[in-house]
C-alpha atoms as a PDB file:
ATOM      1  CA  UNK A   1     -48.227 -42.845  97.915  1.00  0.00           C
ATOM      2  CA  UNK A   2     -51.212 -41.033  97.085  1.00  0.00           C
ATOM      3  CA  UNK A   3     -51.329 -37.434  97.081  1.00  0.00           C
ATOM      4  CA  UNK A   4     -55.034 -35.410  97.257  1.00  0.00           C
ATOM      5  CA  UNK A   5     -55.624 -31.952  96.280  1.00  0.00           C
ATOM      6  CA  UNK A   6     -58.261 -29.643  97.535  1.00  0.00           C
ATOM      7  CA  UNK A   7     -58.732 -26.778  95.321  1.00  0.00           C
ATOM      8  CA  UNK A   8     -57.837 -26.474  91.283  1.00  0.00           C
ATOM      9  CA  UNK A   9     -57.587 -22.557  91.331  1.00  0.00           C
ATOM     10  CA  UNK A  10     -54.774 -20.898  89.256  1.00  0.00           C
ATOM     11  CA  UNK A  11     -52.411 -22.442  91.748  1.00  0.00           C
ATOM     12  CA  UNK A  12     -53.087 -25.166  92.742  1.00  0.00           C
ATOM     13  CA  UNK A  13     -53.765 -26.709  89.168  1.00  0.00           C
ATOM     14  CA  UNK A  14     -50.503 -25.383  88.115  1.00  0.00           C
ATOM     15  CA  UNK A  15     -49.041 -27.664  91.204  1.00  0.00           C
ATOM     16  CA  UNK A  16     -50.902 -30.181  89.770  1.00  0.00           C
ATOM     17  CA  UNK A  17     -49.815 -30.187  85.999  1.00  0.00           C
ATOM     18  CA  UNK A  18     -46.698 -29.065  87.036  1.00  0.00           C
ATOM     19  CA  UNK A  19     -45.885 -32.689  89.153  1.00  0.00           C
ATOM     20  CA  UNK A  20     -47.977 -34.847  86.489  1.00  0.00           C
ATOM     21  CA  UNK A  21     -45.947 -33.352  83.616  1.00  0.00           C
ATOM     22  CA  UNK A  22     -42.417 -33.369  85.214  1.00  0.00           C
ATOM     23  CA  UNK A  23     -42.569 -36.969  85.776  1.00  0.00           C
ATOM     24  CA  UNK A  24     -42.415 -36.207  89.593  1.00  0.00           C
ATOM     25  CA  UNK A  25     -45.974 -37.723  90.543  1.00  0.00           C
ATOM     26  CA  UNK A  26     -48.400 -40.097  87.790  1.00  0.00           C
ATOM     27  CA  UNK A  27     -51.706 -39.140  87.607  1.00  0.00           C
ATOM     28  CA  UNK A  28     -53.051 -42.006  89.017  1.00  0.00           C
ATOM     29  CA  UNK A  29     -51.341 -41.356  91.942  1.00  0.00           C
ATOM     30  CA  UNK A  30     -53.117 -37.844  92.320  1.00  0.00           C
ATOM     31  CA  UNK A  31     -56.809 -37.234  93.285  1.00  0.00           C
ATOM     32  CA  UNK A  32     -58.600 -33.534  93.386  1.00  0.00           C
ATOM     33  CA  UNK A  33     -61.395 -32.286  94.593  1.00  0.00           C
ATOM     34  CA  UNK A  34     -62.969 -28.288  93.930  1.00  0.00           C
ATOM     35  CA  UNK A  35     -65.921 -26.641  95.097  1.00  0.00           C
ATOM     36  CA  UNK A  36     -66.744 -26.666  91.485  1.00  0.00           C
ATOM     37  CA  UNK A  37     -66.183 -29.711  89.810  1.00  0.00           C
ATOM     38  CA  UNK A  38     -66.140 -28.362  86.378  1.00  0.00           C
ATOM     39  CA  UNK A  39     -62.743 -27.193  86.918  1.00  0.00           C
ATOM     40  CA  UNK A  40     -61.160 -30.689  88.117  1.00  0.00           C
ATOM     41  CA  UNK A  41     -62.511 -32.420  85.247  1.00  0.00           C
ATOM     42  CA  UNK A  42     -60.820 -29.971  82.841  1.00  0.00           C
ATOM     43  CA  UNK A  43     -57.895 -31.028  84.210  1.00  0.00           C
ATOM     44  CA  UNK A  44     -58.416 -34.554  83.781  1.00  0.00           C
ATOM     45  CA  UNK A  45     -59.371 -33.782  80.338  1.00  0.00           C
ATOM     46  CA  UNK A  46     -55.651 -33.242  79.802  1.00  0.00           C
ATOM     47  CA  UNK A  47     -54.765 -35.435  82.292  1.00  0.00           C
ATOM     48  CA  UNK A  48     -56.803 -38.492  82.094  1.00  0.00           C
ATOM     49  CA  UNK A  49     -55.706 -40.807  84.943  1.00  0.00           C
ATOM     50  CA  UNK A  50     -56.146 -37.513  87.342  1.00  0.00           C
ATOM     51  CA  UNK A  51     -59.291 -39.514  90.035  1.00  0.00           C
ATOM     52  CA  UNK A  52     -61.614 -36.471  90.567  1.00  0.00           C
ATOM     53  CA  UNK A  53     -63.490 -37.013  93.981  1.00  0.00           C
ATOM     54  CA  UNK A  54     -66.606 -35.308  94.997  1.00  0.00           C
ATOM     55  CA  UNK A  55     -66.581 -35.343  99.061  1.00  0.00           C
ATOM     56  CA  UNK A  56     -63.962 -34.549 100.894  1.00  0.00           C
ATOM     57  CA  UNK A  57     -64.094 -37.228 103.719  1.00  0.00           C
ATOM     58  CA  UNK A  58     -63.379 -39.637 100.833  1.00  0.00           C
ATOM     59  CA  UNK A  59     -60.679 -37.607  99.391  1.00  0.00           C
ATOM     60  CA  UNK A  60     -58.952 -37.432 102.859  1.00  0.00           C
ATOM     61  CA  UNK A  61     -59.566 -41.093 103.500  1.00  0.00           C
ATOM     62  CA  UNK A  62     -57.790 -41.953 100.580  1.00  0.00           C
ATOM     63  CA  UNK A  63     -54.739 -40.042 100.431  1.00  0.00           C
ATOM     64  CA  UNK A  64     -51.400 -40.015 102.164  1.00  0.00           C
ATOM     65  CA  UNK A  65     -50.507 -36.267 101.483  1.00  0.00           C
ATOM     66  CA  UNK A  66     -53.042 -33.501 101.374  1.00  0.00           C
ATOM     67  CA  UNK A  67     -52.590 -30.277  99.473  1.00  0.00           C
ATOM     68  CA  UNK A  68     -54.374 -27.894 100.874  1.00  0.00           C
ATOM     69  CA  UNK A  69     -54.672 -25.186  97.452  1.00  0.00           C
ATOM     70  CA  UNK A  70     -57.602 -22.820  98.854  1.00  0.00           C
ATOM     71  CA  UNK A  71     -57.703 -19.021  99.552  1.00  0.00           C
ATOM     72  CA  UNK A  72     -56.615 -18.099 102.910  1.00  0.00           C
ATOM     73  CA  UNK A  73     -60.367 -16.968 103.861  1.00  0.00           C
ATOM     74  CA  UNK A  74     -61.123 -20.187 102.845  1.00  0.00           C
ATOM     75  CA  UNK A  75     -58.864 -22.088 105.043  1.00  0.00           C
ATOM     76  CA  UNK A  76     -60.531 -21.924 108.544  1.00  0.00           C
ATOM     77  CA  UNK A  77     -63.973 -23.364 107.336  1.00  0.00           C
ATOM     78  CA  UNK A  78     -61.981 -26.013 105.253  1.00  0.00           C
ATOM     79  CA  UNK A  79     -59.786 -27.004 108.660  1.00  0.00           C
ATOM     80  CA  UNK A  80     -63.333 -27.406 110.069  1.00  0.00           C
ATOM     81  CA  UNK A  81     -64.037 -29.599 107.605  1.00  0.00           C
ATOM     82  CA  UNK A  82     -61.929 -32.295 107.063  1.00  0.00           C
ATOM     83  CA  UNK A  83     -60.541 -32.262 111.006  1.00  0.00           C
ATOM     84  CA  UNK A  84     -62.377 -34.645 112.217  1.00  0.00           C
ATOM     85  CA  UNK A  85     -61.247 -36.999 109.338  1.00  0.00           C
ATOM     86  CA  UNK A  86     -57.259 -36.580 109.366  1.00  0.00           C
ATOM     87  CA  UNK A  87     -55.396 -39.060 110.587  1.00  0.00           C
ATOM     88  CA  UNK A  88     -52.365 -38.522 112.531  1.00  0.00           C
ATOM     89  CA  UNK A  89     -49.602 -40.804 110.092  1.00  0.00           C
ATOM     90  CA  UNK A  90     -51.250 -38.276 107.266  1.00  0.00           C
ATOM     91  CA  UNK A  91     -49.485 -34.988 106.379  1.00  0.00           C
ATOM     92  CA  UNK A  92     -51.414 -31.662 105.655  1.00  0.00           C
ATOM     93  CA  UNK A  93     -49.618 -28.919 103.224  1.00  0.00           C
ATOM     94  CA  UNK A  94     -50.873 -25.650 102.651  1.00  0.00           C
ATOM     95  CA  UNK A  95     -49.521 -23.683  99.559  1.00  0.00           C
ATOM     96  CA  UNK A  96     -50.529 -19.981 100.681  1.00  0.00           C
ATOM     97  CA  UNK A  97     -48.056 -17.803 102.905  1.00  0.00           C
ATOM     98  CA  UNK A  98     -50.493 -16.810 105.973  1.00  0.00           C
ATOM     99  CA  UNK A  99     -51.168 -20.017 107.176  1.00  0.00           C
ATOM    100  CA  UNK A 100     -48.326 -20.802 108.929  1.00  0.00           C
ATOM    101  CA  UNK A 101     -47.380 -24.027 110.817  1.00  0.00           C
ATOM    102  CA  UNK A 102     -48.698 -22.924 114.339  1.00  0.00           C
ATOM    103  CA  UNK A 103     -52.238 -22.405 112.664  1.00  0.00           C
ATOM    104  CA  UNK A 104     -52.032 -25.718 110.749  1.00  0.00           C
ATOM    105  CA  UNK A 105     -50.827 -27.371 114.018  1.00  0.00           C
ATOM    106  CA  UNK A 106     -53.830 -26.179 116.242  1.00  0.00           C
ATOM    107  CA  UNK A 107     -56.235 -27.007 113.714  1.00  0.00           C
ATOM    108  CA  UNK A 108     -55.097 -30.404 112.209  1.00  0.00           C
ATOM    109  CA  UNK A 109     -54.400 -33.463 114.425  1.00  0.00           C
ATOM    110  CA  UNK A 110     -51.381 -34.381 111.968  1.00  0.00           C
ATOM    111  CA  UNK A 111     -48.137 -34.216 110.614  1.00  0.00           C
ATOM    112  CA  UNK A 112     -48.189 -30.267 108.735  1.00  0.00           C
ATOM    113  CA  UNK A 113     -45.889 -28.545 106.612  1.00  0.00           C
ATOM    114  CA  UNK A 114     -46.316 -25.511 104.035  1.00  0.00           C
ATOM    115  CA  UNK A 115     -44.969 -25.120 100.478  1.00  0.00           C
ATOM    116  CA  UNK A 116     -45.345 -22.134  98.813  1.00  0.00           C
ATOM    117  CA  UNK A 117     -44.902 -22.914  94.977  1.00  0.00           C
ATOM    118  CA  UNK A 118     -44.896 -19.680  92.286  1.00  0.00           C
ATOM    119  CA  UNK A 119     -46.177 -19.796  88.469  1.00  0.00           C
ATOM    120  CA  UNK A 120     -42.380 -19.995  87.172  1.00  0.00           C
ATOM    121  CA  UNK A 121     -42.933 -23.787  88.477  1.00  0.00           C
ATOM    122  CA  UNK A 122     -44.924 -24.423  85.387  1.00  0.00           C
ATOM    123  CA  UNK A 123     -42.071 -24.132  83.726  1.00  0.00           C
ATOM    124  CA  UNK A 124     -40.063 -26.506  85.957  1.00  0.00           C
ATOM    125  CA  UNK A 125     -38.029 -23.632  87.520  1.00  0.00           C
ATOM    126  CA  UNK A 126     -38.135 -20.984  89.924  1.00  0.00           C
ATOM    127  CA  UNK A 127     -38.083 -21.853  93.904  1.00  0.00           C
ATOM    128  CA  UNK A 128     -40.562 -23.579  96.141  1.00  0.00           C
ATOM    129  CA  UNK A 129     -40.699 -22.043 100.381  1.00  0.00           C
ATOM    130  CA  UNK A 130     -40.802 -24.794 102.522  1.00  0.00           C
ATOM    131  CA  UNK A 131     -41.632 -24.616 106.087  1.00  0.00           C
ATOM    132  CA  UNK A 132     -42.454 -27.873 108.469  1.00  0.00           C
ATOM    133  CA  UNK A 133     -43.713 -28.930 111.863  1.00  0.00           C
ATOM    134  CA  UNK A 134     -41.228 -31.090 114.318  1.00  0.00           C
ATOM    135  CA  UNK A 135     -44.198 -33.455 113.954  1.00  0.00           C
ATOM    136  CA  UNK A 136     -43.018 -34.453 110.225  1.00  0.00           C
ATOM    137  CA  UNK A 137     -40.664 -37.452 109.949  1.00  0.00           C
ATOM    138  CA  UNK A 138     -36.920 -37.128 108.065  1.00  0.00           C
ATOM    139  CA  UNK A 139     -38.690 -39.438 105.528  1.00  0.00           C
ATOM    140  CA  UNK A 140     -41.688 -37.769 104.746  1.00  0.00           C
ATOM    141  CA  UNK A 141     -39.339 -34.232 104.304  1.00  0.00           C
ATOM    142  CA  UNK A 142     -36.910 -35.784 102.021  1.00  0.00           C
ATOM    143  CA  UNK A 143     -40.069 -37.285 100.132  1.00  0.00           C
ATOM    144  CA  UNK A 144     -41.893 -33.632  99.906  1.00  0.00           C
ATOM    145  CA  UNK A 145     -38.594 -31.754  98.846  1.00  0.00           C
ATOM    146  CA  UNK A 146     -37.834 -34.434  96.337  1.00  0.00           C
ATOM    147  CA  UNK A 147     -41.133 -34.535  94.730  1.00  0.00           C
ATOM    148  CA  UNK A 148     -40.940 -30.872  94.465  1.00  0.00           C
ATOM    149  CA  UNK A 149     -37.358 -30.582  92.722  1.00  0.00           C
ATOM    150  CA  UNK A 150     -38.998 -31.993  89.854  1.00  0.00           C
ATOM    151  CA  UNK A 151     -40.216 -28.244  89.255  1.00  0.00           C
ATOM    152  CA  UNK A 152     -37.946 -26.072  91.416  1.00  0.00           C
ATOM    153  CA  UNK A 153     -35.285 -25.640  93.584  1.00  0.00           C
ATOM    154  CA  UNK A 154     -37.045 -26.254  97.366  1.00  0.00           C
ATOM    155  CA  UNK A 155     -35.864 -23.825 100.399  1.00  0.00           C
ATOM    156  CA  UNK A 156     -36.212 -24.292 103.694  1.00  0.00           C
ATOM    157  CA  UNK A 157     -37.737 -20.573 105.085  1.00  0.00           C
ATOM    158  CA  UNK A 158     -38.304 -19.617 108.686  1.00  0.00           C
ATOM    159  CA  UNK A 159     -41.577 -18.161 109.439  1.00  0.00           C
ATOM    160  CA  UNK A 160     -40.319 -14.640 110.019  1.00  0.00           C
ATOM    161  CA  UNK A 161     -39.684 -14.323 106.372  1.00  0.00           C
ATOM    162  CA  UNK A 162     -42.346 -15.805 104.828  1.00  0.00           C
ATOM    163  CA  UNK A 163     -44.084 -13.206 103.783  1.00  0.00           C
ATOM    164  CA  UNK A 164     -41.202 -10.918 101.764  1.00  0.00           C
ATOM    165  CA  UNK A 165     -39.746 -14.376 100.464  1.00  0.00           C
ATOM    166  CA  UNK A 166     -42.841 -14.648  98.872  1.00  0.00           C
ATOM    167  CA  UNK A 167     -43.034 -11.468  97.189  1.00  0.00           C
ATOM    168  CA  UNK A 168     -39.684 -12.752  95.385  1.00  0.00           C
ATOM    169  CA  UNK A 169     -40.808 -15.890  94.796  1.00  0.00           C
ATOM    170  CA  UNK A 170     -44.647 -16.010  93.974  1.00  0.00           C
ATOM    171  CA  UNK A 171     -46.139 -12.366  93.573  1.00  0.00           C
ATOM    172  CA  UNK A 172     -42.279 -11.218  91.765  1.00  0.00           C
ATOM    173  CA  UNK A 173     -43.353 -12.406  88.402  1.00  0.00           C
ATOM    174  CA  UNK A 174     -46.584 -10.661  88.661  1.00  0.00           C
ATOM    175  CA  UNK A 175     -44.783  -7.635  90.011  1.00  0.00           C
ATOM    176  CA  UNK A 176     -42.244  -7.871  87.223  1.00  0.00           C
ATOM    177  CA  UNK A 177     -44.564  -8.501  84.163  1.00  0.00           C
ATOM    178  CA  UNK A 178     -46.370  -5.238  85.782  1.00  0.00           C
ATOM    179  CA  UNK A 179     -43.021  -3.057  85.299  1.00  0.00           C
ATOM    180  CA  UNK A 180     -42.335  -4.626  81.798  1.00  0.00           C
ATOM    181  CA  UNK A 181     -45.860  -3.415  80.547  1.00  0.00           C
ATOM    182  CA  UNK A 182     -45.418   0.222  82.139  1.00  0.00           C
ATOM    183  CA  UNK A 183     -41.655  -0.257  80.096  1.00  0.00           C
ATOM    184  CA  UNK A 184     -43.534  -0.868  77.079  1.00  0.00           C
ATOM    185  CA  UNK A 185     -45.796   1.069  76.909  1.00  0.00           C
ATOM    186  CA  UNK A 186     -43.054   4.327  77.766  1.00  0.00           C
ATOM    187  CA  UNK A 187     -41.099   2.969  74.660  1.00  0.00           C
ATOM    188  CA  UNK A 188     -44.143   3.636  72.680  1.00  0.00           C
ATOM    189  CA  UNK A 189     -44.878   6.938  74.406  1.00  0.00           C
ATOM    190  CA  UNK A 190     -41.278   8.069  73.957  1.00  0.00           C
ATOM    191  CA  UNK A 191     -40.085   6.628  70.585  1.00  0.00           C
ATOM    192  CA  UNK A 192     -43.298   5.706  68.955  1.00  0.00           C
ATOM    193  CA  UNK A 193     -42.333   1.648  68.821  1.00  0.00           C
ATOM    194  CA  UNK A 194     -45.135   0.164  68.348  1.00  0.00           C
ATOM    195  CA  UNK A 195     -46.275  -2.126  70.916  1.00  0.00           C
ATOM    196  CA  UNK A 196     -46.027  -5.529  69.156  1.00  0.00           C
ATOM    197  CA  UNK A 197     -42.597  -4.700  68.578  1.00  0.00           C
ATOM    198  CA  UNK A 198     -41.709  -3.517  71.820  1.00  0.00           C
ATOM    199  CA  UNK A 199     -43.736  -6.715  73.476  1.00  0.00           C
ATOM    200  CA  UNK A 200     -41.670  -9.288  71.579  1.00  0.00           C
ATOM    201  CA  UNK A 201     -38.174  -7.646  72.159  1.00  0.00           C
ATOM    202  CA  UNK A 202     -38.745  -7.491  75.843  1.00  0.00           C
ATOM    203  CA  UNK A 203     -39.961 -10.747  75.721  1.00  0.00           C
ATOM    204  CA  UNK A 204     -36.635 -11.679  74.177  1.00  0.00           C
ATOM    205  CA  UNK A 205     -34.492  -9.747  76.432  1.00  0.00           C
ATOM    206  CA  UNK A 206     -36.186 -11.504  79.768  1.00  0.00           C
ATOM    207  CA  UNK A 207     -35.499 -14.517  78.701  1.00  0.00           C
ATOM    208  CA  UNK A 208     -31.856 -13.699  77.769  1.00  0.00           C
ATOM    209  CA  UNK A 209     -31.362 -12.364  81.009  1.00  0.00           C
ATOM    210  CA  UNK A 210     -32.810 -15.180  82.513  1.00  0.00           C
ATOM    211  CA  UNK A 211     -30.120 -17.427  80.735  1.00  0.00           C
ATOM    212  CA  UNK A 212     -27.730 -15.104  81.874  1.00  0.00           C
ATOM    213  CA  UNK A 213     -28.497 -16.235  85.654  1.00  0.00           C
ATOM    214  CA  UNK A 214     -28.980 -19.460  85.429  1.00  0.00           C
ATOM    215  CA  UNK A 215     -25.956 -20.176  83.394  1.00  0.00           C
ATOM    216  CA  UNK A 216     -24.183 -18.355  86.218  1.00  0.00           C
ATOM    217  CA  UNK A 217     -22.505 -16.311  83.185  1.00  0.00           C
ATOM    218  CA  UNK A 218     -23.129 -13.439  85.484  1.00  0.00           C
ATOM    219  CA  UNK A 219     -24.777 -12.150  88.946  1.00  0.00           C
ATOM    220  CA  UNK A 220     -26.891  -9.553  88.655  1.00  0.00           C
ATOM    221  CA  UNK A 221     -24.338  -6.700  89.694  1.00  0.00           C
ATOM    222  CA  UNK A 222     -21.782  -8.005  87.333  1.00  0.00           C
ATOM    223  CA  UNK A 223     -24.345  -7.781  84.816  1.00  0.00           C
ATOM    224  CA  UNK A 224     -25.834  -4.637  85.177  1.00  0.00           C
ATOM    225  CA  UNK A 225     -21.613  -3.581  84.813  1.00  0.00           C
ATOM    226  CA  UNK A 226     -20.905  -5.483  82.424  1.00  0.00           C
ATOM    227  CA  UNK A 227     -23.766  -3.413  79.750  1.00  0.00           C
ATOM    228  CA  UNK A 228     -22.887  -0.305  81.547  1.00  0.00           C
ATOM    229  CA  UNK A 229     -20.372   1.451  79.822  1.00  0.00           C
ATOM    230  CA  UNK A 230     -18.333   4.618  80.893  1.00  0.00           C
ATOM    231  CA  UNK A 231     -20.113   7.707  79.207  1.00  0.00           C
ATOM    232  CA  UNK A 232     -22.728   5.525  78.098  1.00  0.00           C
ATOM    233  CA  UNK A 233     -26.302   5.368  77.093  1.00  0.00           C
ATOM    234  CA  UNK A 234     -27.530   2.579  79.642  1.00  0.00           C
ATOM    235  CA  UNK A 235     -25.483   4.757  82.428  1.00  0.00           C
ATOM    236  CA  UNK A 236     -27.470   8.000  81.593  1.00  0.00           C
ATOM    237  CA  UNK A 237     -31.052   5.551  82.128  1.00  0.00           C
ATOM    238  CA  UNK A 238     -29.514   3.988  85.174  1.00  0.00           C
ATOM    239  CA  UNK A 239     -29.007   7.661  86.728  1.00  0.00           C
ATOM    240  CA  UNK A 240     -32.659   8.288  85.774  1.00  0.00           C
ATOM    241  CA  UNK A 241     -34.048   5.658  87.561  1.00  0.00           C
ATOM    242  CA  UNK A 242     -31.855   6.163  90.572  1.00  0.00           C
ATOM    243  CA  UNK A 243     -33.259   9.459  91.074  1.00  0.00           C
ATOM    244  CA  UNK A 244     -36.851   8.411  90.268  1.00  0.00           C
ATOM    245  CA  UNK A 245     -37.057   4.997  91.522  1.00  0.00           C
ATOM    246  CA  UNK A 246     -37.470   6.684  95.026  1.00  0.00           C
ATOM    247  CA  UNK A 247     -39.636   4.138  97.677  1.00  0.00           C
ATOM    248  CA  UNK A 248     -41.135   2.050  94.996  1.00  0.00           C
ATOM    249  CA  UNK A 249     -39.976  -1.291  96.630  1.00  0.00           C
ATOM    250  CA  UNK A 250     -40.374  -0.222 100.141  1.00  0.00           C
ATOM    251  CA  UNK A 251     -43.672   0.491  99.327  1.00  0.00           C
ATOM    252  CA  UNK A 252     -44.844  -2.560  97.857  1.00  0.00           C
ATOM    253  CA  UNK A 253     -43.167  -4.612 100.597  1.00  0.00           C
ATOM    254  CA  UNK A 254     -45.053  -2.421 102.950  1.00  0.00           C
ATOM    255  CA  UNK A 255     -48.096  -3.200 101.337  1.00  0.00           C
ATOM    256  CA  UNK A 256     -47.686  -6.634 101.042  1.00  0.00           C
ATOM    257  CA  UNK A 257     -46.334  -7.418 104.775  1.00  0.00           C
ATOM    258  CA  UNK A 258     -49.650  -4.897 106.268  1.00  0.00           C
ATOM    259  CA  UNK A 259     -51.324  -8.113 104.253  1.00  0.00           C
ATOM    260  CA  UNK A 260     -50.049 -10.647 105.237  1.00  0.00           C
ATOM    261  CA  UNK A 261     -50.710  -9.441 109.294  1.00  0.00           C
ATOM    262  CA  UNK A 262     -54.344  -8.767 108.555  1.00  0.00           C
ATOM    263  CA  UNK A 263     -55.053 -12.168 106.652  1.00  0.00           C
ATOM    264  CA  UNK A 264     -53.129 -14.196 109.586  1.00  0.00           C
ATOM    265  CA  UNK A 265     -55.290 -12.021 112.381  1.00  0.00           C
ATOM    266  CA  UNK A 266     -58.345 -12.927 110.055  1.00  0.00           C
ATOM    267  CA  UNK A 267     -57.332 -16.795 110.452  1.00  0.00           C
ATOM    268  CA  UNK A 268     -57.107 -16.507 114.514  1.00  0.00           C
ATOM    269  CA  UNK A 269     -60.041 -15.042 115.157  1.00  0.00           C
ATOM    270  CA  UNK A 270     -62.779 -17.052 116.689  1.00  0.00           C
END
């Protein structure tokens, strides 16, 4: 089985170290292309038996699944593309949340599915959104979530809630790591810690917590409980940010979903 990549952005090179390094997929097994070449053959600096392929009619040619790890503005001319060179036993994925399987349908004369992966995959954790066309055989989906449970935990998603799953699942640790630097930097504002200190103890306490979870030592109500004692100092900072939290979250999913619409209007139009 060979698997090609288009695109070695941020994400889709951590797909592809991600699968080499797990043991899911051997490099020799994988071939990439980019618009700019310089950035595939970094990655077969680390990865030397990564095939780096210059055209994409080759690269499609050659391989039996096609990751599809390009910007969603960038999807459209790249459907144009390599169309006329898909076969129909092939199978398409895209990685980003707008293009959903009725676009890749209509544009691709093949079996389609979509995987959104997040950064905590680089790790080997974290969750992976899978969505697939009625087109793609029982096989082929056990073979896609399989090769993917290397590096996450692989859910199914219906289309409908694509877009806020990924908030949790891909933008959350960028929304998170956001929140932990305005945390820092109010514990040096407030108590004068100094910001190296402050860093490496939340650093330490997110990794804790993530223990916590995965362990299943706690949920995350019967955590939050658990350090919150009667009378206590972490219930006096939980009543502050109940009254101050106000529509943060709202917001942002707000944001995100008004998005999502535009980039999947940008994707139909003509």
């Amino acid at each position: 089985m060979i698997w090609g990549v288009i695109g070695t952005g941020n994400m889709g090179s951590i797909v592809i170290e991600s699968l080499i390094e797990s043991g899911s997929i051997d490099a020799e097994e994988m071939i990439v292309t980019n618009r700019t070449l310089t950035k595939a053959y970094e990655l077969k600096q680390r990865h030397p038996g990564l095939v780096i392929i210059k055209e994409l009619a080759e690269l499609v040619d050659q391989a039996d699944i096609i990751l599809l790890c390009v910007k969603p503005h960038d999807m459209k001319a790249l459907f144009k593309d390599i169309n006329g060179y898909v076969r129909k036993e092939q199978c398409v994925v895209s990685i980003t949340s707008p293009v959903g399987i009725e676009e890749l349908e209509k544009s691709l004369p093949c079996q389609v599915a979509r995987i959104v992966p997040s950064i905590t995959n680089r790790a080997f954790s974290g969750a992976t959104l899978f969505s697939f066309s009625e087109s793609v055989r029982p096989e082929l989906k056990a073979l896609l979530k399989q090769t993917f449970k290397f590096i996450s935990r692989p859910i199914e998603i219906e289309e409908d809630y694509i877009r806020v799953c990924s908030d949790i699942v891909s933008c959350g640790p960028a929304f998170i790591s956001f929140l932990m630097e305005r945390w820092i930097k109010a514990a040096e504002e407030v108590a004068d810690l100094p910001e190296e200190t402050a860093t490496e103890l939340t650093t330490e306490m997110l990794i804790g917590y993530g223990k916590l979870l995965e362990e299943n030592h706690y949920t995350l109500n019967t955590l939050r409980e658990k350090v919150s004692v009667k009378g206590g100092v972490t219930g006096e900072g939980l009543i502050m940010l109940e009254q101050h939290i106000g529509e943060l979250f709202e917001k942002m999913f707000h944001a995100t979903q008004k998005k999502h619409k535009e980039d999947k209007k940008r994707l139909r139009e003509p």
